[in-house]
C-alpha atoms as a PDB file:
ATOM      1  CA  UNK A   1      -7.198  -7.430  19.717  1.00  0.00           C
ATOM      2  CA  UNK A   2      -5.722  -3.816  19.782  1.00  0.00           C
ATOM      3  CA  UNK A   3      -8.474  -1.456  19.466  1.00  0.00           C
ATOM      4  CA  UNK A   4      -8.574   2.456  18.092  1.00  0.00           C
ATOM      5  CA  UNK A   5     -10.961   4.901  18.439  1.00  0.00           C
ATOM      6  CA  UNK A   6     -13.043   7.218  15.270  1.00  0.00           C
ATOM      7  CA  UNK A   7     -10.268   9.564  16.342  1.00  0.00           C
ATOM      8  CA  UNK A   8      -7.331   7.785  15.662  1.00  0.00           C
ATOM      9  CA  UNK A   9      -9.392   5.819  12.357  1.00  0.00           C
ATOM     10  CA  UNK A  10      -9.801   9.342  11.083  1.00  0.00           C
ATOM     11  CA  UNK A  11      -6.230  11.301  12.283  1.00  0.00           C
ATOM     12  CA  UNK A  12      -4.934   7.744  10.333  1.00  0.00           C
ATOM     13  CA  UNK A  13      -7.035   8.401   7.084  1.00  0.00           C
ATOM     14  CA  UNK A  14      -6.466  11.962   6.715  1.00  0.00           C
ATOM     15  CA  UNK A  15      -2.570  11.829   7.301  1.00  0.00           C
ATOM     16  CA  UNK A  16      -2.914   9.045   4.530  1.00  0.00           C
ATOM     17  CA  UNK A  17      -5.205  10.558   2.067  1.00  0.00           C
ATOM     18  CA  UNK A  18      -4.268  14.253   2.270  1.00  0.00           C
ATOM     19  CA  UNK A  19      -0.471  12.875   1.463  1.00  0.00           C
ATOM     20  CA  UNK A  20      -0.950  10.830  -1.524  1.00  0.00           C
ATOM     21  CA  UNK A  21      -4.739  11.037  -2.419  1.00  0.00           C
ATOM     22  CA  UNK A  22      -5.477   8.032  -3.526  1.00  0.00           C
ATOM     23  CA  UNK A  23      -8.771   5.347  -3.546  1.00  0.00           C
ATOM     24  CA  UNK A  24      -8.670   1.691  -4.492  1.00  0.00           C
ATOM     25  CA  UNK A  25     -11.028  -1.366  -5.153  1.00  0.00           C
ATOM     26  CA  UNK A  26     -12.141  -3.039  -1.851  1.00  0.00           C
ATOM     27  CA  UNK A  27     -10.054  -6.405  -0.951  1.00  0.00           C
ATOM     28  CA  UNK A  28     -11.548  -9.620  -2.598  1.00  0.00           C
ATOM     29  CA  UNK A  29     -10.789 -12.000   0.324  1.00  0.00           C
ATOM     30  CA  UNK A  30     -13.350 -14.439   1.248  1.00  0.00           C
ATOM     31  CA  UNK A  31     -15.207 -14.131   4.764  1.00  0.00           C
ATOM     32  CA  UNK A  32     -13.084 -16.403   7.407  1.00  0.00           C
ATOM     33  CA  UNK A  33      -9.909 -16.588   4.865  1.00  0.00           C
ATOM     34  CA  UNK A  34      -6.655 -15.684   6.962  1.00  0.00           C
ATOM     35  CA  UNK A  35      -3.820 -14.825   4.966  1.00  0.00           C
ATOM     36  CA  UNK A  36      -0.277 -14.971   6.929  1.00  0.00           C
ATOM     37  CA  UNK A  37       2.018 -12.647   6.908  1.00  0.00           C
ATOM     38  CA  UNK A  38       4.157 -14.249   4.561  1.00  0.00           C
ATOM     39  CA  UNK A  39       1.428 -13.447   1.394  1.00  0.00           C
ATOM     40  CA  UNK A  40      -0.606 -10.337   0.675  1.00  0.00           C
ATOM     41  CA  UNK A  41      -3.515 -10.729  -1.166  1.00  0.00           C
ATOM     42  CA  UNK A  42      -3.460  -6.562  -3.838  1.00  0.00           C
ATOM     43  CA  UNK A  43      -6.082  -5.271  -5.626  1.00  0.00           C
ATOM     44  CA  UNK A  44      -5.523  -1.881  -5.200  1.00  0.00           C
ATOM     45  CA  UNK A  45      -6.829  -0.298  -8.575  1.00  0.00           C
ATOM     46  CA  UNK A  46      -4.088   1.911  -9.798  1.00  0.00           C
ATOM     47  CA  UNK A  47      -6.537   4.406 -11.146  1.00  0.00           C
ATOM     48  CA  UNK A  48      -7.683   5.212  -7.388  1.00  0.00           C
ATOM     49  CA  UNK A  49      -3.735   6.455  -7.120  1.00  0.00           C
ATOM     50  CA  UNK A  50      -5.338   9.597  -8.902  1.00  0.00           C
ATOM     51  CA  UNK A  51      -5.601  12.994  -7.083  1.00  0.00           C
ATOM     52  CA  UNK A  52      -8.521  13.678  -8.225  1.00  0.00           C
ATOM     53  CA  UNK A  53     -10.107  10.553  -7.002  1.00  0.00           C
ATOM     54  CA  UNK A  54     -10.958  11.624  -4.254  1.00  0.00           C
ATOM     55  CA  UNK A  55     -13.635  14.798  -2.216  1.00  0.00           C
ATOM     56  CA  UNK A  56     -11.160  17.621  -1.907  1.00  0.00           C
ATOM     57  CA  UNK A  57     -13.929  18.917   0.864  1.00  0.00           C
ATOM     58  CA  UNK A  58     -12.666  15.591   2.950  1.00  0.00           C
ATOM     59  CA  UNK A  59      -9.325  16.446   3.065  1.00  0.00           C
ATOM     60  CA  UNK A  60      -7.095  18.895   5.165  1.00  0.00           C
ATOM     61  CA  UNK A  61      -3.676  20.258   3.549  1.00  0.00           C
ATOM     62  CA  UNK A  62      -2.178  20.894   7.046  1.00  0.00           C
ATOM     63  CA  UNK A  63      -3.028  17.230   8.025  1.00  0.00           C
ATOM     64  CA  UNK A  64       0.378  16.056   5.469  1.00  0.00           C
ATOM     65  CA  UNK A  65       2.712  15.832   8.467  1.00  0.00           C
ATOM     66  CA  UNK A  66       2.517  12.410   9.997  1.00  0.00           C
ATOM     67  CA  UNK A  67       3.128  13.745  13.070  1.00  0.00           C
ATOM     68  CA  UNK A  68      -0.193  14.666  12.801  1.00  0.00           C
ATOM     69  CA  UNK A  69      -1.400  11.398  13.693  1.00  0.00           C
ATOM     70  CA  UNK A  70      -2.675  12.116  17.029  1.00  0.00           C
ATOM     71  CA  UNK A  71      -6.363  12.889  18.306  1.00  0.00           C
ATOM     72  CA  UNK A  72      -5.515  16.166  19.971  1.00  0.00           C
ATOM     73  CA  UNK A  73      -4.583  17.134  16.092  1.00  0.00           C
ATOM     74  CA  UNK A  74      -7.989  15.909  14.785  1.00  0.00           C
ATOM     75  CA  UNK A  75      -9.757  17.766  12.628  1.00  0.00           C
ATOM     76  CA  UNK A  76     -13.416  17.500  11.838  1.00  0.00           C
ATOM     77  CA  UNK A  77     -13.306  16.682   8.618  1.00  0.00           C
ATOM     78  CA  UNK A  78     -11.039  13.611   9.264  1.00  0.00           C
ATOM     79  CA  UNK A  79     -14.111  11.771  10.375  1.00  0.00           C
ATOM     80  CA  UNK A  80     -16.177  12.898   8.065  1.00  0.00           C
ATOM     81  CA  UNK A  81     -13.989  11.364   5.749  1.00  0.00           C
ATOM     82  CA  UNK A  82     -14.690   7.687   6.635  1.00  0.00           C
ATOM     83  CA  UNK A  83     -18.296   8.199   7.469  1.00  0.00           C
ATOM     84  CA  UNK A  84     -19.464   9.849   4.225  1.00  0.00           C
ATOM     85  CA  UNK A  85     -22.383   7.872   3.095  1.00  0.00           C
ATOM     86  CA  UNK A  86     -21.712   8.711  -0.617  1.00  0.00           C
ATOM     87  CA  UNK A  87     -18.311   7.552  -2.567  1.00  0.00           C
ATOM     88  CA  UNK A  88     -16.140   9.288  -1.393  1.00  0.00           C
ATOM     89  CA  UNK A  89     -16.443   7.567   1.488  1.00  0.00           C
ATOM     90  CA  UNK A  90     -16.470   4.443   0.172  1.00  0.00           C
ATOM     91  CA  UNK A  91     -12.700   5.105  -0.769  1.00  0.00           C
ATOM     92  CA  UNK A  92     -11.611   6.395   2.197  1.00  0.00           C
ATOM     93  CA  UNK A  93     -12.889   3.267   3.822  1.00  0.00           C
ATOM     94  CA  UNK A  94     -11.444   1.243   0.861  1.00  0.00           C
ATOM     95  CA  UNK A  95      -7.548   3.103   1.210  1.00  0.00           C
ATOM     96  CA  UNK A  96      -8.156   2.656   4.988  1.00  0.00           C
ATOM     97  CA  UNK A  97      -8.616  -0.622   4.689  1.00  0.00           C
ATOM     98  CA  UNK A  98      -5.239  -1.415   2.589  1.00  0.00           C
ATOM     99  CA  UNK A  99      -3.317   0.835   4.935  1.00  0.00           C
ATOM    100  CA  UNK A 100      -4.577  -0.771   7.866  1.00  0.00           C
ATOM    101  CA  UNK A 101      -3.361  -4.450   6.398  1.00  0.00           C
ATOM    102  CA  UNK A 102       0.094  -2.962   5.503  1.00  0.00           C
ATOM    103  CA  UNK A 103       0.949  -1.397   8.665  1.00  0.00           C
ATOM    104  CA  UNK A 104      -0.687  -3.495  11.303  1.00  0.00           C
ATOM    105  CA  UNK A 105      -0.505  -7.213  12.860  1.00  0.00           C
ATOM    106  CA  UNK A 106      -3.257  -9.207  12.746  1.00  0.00           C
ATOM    107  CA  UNK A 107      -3.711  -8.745  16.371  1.00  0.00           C
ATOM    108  CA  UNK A 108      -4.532  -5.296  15.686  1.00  0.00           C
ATOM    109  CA  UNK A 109      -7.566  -3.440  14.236  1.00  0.00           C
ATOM    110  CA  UNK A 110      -9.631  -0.021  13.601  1.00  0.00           C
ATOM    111  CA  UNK A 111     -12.861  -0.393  14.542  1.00  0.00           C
ATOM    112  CA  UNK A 112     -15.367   2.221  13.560  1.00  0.00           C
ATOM    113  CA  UNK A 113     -18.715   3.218  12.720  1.00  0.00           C
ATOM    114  CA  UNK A 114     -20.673   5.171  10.027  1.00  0.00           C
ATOM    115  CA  UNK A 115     -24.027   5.943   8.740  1.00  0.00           C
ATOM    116  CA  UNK A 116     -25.558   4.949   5.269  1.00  0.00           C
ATOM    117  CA  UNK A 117     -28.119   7.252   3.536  1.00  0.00           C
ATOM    118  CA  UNK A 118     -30.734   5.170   4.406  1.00  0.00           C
ATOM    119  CA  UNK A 119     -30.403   5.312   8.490  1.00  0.00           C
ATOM    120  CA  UNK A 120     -28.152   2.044   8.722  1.00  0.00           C
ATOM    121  CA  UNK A 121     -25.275   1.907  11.073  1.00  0.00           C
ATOM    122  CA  UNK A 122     -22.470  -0.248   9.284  1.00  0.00           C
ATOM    123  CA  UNK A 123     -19.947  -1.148  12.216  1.00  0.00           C
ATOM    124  CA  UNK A 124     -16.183  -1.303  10.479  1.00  0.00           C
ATOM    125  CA  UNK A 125     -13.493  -3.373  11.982  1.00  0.00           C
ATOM    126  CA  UNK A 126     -10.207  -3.301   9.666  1.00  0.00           C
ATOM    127  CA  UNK A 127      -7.954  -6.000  10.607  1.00  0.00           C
ATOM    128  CA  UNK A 128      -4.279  -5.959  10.007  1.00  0.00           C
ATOM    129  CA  UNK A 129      -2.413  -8.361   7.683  1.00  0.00           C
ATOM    130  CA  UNK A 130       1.349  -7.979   7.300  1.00  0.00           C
ATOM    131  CA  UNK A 131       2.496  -5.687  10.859  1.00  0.00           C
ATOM    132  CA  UNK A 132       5.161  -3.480   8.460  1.00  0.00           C
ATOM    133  CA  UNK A 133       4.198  -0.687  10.893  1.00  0.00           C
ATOM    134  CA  UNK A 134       2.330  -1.794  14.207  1.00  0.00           C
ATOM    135  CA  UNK A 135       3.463   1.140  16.116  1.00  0.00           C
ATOM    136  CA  UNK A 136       1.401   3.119  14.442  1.00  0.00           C
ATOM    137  CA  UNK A 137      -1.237   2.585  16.357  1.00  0.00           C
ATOM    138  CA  UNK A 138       0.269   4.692  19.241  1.00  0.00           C
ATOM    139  CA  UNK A 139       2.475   6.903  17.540  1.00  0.00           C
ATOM    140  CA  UNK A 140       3.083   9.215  14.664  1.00  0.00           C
ATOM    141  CA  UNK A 141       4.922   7.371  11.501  1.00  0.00           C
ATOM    142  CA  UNK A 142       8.156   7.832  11.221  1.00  0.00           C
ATOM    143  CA  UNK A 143      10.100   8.010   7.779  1.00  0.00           C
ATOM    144  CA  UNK A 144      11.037   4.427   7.513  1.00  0.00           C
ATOM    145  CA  UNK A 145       7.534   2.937   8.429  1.00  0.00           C
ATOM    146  CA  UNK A 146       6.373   6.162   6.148  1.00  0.00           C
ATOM    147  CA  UNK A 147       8.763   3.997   3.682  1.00  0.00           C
ATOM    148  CA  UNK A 148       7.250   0.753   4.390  1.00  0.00           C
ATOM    149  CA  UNK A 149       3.570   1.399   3.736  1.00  0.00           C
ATOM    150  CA  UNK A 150       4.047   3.285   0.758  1.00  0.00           C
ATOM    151  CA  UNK A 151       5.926   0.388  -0.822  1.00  0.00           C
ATOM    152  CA  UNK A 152       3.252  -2.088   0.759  1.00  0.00           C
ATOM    153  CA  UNK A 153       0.728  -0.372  -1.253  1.00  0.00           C
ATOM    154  CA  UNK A 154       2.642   0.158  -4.229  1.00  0.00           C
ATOM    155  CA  UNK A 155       3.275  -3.444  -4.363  1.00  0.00           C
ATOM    156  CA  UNK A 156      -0.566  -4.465  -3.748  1.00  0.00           C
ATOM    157  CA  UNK A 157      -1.694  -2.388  -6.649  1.00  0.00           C
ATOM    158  CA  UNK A 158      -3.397  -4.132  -9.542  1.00  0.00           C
ATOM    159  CA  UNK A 159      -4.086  -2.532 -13.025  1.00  0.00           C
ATOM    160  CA  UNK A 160      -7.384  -4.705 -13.563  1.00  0.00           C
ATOM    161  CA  UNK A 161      -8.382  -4.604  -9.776  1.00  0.00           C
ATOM    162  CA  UNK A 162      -8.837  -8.102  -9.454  1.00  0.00           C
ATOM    163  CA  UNK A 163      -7.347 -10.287  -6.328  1.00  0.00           C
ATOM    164  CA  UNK A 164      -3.596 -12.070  -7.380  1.00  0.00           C
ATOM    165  CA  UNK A 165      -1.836 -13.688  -4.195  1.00  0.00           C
ATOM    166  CA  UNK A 166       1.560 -12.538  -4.096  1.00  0.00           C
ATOM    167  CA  UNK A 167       5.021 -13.240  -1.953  1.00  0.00           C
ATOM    168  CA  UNK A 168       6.268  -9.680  -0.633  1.00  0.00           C
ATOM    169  CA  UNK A 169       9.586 -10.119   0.812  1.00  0.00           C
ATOM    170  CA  UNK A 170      11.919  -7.126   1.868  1.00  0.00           C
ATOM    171  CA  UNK A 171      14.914  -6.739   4.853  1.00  0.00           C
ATOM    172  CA  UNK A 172      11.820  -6.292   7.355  1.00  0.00           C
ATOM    173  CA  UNK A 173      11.391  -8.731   9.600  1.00  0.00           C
ATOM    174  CA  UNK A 174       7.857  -9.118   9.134  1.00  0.00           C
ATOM    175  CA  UNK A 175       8.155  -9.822   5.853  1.00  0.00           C
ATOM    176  CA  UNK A 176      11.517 -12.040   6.130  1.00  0.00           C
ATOM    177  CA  UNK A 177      10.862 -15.469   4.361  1.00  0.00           C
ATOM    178  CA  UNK A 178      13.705 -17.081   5.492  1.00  0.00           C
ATOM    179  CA  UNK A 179      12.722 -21.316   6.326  1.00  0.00           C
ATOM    180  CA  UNK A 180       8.996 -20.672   4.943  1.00  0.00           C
ATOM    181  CA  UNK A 181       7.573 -22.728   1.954  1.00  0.00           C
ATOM    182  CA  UNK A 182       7.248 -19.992   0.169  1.00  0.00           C
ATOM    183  CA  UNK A 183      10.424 -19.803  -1.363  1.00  0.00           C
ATOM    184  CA  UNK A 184       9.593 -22.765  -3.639  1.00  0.00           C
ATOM    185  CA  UNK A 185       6.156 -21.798  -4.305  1.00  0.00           C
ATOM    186  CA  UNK A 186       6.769 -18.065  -5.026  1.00  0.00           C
ATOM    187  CA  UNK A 187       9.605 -18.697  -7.563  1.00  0.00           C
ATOM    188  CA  UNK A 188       9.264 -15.934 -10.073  1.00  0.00           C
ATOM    189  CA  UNK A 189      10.046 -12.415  -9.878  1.00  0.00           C
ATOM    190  CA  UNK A 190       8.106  -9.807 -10.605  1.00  0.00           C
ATOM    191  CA  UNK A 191       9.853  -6.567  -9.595  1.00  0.00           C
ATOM    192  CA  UNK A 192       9.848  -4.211  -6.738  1.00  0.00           C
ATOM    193  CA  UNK A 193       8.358  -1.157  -5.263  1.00  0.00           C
ATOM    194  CA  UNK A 194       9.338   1.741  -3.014  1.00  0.00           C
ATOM    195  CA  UNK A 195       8.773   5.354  -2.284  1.00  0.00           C
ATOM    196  CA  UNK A 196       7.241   7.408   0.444  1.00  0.00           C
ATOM    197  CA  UNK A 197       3.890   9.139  -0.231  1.00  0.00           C
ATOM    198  CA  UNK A 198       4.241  10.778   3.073  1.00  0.00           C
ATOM    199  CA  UNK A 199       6.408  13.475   2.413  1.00  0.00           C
ATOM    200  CA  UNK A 200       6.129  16.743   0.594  1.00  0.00           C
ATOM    201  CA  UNK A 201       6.476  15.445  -2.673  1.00  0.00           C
ATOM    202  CA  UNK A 202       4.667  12.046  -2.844  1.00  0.00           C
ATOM    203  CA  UNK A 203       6.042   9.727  -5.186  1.00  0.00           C
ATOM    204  CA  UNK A 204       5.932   5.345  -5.853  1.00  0.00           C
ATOM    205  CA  UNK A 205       9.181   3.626  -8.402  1.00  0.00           C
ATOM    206  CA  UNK A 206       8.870   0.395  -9.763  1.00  0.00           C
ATOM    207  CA  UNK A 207      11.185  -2.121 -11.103  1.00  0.00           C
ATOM    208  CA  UNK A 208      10.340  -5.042 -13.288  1.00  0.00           C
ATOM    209  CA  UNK A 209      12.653  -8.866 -13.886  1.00  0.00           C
ATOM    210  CA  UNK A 210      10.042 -11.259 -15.645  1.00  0.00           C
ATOM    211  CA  UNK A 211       7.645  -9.590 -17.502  1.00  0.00           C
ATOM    212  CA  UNK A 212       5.565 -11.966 -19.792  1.00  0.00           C
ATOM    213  CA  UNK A 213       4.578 -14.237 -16.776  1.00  0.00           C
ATOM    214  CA  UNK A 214       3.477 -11.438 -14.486  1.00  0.00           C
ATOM    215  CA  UNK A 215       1.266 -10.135 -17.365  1.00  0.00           C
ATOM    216  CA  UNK A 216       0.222 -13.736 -17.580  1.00  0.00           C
ATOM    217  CA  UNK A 217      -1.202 -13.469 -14.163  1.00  0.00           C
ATOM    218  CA  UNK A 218      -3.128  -9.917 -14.661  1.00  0.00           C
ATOM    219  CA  UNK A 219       0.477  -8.150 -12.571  1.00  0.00           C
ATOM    220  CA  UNK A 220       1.141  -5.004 -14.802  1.00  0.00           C
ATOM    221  CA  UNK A 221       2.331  -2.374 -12.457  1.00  0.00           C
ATOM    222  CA  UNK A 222       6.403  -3.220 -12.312  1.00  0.00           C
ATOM    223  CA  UNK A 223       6.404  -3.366 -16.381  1.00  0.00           C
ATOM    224  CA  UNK A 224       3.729  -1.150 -17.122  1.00  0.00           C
ATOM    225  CA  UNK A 225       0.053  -2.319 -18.848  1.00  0.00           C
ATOM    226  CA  UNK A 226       0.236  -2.700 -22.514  1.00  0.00           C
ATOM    227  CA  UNK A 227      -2.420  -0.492 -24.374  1.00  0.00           C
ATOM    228  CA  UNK A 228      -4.140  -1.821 -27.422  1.00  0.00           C
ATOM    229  CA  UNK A 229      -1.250   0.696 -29.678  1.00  0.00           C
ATOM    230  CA  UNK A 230       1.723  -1.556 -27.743  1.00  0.00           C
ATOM    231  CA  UNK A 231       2.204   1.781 -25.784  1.00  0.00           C
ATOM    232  CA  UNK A 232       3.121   1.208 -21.676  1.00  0.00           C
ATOM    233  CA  UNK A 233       0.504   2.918 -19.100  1.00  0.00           C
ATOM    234  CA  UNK A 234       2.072   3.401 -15.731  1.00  0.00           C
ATOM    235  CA  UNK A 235      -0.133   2.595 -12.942  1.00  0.00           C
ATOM    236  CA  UNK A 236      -1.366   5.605 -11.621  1.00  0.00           C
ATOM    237  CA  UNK A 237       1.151   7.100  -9.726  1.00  0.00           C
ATOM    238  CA  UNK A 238       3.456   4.187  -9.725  1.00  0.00           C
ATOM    239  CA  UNK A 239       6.674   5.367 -11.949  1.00  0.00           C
ATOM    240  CA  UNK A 240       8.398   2.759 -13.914  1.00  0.00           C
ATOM    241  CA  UNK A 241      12.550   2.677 -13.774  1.00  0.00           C
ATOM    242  CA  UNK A 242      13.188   0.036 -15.921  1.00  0.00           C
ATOM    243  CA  UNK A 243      14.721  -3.084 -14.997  1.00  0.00           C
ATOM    244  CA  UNK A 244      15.618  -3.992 -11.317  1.00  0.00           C
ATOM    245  CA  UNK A 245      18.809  -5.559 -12.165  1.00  0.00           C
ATOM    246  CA  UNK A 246      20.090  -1.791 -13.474  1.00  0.00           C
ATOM    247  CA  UNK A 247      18.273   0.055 -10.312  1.00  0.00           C
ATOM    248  CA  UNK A 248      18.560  -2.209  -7.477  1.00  0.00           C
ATOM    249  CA  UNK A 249      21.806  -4.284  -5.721  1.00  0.00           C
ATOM    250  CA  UNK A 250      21.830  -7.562  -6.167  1.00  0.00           C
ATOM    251  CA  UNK A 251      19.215 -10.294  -4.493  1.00  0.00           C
ATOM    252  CA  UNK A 252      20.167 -10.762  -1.135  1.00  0.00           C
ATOM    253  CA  UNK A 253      22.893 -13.913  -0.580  1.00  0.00           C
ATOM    254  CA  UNK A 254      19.709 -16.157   0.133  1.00  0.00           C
ATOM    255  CA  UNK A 255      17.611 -14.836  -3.140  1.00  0.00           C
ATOM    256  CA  UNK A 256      14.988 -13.408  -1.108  1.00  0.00           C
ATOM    257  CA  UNK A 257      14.947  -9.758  -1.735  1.00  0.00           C
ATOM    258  CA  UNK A 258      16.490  -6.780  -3.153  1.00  0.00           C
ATOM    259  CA  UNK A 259      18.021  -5.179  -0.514  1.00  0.00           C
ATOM    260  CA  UNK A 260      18.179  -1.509  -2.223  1.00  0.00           C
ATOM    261  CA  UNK A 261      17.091   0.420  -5.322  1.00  0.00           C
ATOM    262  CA  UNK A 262      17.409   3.982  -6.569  1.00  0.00           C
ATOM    263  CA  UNK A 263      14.622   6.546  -8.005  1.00  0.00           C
ATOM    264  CA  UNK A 264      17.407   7.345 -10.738  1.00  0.00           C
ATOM    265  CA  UNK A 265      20.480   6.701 -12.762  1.00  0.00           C
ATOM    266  CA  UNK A 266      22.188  10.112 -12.708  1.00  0.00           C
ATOM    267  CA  UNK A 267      22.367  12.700 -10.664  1.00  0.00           C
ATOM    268  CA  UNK A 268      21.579  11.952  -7.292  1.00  0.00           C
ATOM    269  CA  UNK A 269      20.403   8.376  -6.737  1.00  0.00           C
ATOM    270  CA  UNK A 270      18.347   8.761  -3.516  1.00  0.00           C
ATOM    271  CA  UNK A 271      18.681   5.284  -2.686  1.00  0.00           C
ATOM    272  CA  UNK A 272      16.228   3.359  -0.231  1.00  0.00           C
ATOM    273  CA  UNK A 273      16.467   0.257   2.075  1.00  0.00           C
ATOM    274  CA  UNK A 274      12.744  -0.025   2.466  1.00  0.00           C
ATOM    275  CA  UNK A 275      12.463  -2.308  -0.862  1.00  0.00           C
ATOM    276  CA  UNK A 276       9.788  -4.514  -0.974  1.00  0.00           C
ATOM    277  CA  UNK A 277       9.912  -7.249  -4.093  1.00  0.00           C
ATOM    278  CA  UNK A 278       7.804  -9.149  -5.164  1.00  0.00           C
ATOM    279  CA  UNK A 279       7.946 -13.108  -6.105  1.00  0.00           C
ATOM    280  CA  UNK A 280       5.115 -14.976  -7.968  1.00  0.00           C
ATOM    281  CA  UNK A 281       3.948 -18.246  -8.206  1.00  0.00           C
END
């Protein structure tokens, strides 16, 4: 197991949370359960992608370069960040978490401590679940893992924060489904995700393909969640397109993924690579 020390746990964090801001509901997995890396278990609460969600005090502006990542760069308030006793530190720990399963294998983990307000000492370990960026652990993040993550977490947001097993394919290896089971189980498609909430203007685009049943199975953030008026809430941060099929080339030859999208129509169409979509059951 791949351990990294309070320094590198907090350089991680406050690379992360100064560049997108953002808290979420803790992961509903049962003790013992061990998802593969061919399914991702979301329920990241799309009103945690809010900037104010989160202790400006915690948080260092000159920390949004991920080249940051690197203990020499540490700040104090990095640590402080995932060791806060009140809530904001229980959503540091919660985004920390979700990035932590996005980018790294489970072979790897962060392993850290903190203090409650009544004396405890709560000993973290963060394991990682898909592997989309596993040199992280060593290294600043580069644009495509940037790329990656961001969509990883874009895709395991969840309007209702509430624990929905998904299939997250993409042209990443560690997500490549090719000869698994799930391809007959996972038969529906949702949408897809992508965006990079690294960079100097942090941003998340979703596409949606079958509506009703992802609704049907509490999955509102490719269409949008319907508000008691019939009006369409965005999740958070999370910008809806429209439909795939007008923002995305076609499924890949075996069905599996789209293998690019665009933010937009006109204009310049910025398109990305790093797609991941999303298949239900």
């Amino acid at each position: 197991m791949h351990r990294i020390s309070t320094a590198d746990v907090a350089a991680l964090t406050l690379v992360f949370l100064a560049s997108c801001a953002v808290s979420l509901e803790q992961e509903e997995t049962s003790t013992g359960t061990a998802y593969t890396s061919l399914e991702a278990v979301n329920a990241l609460n799309p009103n945690a992608l809010n900037p104010n969600a989160l202790n400006p005090n915690a948080l260092n502006p000159n920390a949004l370069n991920p080249n940051a990542l690197n203990p020499n760069a540490l700040n104090p308030n990095a640590l402080s960040a995932i060791r806060d006793p009140g809530q904001a530190g229980a959503l540091s720990r919660q985004l920390l978490s979700y990035v932590v399963g996005c980018a790294l294998t489970p072979a790897q983990s962060f392993i850290f401590s903190w203090t409650d307000l009544a004396g405890s000492v709560h000993e973290e370990i963060y394991t990682g679940l898909l592997g989309l960026a596993p040199s992280w652990s060593d290294k600043p993040l580069g644009q495509t893992d940037q790329q990656w993550v961001s969509a990883c977490l874009a895709s395991r947001t969840n309007w209702y924060g509430v624990s929905v097993t998904i299939s997250s394919r993409g042209s990443h290896a560690a997500i490549d489904k090719t000869g698994t089971p799930e391809l007959s189980t996972y038969t529906r498609q949702e949408g897809a995700f992508w965006g990079n909430l690294f960079g100097p203007s942090p941003y998340l685009n979703a596409c949606h393909d079958e509506v009703s049943h992802a609704r049907s199975l509490s999955r509102e953030c490719a269409a949008g969640h319907l508000d008691d008026g019939g009006g369409v809430q965005e999740c958070g941060m999370i910008h809806i397109v429209g439909l795939c099929d007008s923002h995305c080339l076609p499924l890949n030859q075996r069905g599996m993924y789209y293998p690019s999208c665009v933010n937009n129509l006109t204009g310049n169409p910025e398109a990305t690579t790093r797609v991941i979509t999303v298949f239900l059951p």
